[in-house]
Protein backbone atom coordinates (compact mmCIF):
# COMPACT_ATOMS: atom_id res chain seq x y z
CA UNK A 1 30.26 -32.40 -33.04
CA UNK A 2 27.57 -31.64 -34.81
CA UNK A 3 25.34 -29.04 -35.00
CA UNK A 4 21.44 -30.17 -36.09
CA UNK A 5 18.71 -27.24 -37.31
CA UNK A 6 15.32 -27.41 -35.43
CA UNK A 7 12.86 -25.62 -37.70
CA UNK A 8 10.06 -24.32 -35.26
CA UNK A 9 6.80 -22.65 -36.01
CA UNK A 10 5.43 -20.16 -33.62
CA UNK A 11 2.91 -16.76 -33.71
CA UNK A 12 5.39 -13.78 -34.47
CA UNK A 13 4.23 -11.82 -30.67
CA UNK A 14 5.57 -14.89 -28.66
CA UNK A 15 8.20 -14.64 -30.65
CA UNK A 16 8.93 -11.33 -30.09
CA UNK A 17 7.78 -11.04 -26.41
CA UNK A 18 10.50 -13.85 -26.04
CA UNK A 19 13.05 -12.54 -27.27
CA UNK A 20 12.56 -9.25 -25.78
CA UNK A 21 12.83 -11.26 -21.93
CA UNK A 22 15.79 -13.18 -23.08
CA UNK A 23 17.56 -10.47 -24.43
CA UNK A 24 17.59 -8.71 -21.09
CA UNK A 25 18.65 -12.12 -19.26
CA UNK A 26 21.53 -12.07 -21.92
CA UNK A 27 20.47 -15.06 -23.59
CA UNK A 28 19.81 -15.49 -27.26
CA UNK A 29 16.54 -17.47 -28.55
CA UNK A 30 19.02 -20.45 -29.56
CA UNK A 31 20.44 -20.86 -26.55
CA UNK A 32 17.49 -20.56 -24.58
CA UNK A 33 15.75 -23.50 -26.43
CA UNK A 34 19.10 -25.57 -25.78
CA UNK A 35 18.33 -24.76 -22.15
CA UNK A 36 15.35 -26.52 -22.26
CA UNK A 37 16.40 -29.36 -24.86
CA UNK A 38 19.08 -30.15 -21.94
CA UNK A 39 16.71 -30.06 -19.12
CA UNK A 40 14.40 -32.74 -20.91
CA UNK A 41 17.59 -34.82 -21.07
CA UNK A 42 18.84 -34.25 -17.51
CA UNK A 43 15.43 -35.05 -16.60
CA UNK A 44 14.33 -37.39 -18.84
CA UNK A 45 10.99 -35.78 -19.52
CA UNK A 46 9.13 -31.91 -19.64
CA UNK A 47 10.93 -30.19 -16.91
CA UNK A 48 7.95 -28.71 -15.57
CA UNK A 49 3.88 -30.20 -14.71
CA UNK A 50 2.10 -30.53 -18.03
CA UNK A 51 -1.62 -31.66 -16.68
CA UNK A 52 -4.95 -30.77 -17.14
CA UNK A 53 -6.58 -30.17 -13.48
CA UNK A 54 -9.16 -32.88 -12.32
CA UNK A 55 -12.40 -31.55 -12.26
CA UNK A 56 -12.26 -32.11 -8.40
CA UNK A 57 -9.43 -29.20 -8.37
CA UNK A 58 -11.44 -27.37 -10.62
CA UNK A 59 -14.40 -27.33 -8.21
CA UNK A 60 -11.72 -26.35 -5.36
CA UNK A 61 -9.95 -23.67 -6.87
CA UNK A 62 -13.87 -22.10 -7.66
CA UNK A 63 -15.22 -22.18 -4.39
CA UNK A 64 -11.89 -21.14 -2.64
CA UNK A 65 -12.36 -18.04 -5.39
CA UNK A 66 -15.91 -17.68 -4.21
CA UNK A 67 -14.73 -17.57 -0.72
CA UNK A 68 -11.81 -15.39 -1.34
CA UNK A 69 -14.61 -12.60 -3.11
CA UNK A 70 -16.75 -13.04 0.13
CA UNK A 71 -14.38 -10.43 1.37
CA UNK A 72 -15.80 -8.08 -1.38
CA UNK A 73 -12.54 -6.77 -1.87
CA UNK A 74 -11.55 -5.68 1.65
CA UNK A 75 -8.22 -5.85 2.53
CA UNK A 76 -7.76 -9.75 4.54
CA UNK A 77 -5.24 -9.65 7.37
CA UNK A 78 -2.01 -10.82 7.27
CA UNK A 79 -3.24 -14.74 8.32
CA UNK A 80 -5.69 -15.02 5.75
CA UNK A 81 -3.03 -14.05 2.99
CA UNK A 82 -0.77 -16.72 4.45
CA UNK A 83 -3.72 -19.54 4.26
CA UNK A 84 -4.50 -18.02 0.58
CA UNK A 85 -0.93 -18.09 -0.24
CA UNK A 86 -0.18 -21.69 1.78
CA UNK A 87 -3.38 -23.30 -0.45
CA UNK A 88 -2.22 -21.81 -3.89
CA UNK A 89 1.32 -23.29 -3.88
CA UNK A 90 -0.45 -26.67 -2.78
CA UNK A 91 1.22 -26.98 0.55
CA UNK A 92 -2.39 -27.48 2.57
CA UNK A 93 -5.24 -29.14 1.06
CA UNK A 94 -8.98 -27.05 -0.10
CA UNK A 95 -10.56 -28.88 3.36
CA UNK A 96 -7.56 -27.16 5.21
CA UNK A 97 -7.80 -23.62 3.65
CA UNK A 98 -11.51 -23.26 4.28
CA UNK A 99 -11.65 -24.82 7.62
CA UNK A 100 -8.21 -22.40 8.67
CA UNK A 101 -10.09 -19.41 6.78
CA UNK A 102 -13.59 -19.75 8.68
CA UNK A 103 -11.63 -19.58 12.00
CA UNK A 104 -10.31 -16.41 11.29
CA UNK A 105 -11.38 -14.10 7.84
């Protein structure tokens, strides 16, 4: 088998800062990017979302912000963290996240 050279470009911090993390996973740079190479294949694409928000999202993610510094950084209760936490992972919709908030911040 074998063995092709990939000659990448990239700032010297990343670099650095990347090998630094992999080193304490126990991984070397090289194997790392083989990681990734094989994920693409298995996957038959980028192995994680590359898109630009819609400016819809945009506007969400804003006024949920604006909503979320209403509380003029007072601790929320334990419900409101939930809603926060259920909205940023995408698992309830903006409409659902302000409605549930209102009820209860």
């Amino acid at each position: 088998m074998k063995n092709s050279v990939v000659h990448v470009r990239v700032n010297d911090q990343l670099k650095h800062n990347v090998e630094t993390i992999l080193e304490d996973l126990g991984l070397s740079l090289s194997f790392a990017i083989n990681m990734y190479l094989k994920q693409i294949e298995a996957k038959r694409g980028i192995p994680f979302d590359v898109v630009l928000e819609t400016e819809e999202k945009t506007r969400e993610i804003e006024s949920l912000a604006k909503a979320i510094n209403l509380t003029g950084g007072k601790e929320v209760s334990k419900y409101a963290n939930k809603i926060i936490n259920l909205y940023a992972e995408g698992i309830i919709d903006y409409e659902t996240a302000v409605f549930a908030l209102g009820r209860n911040i």
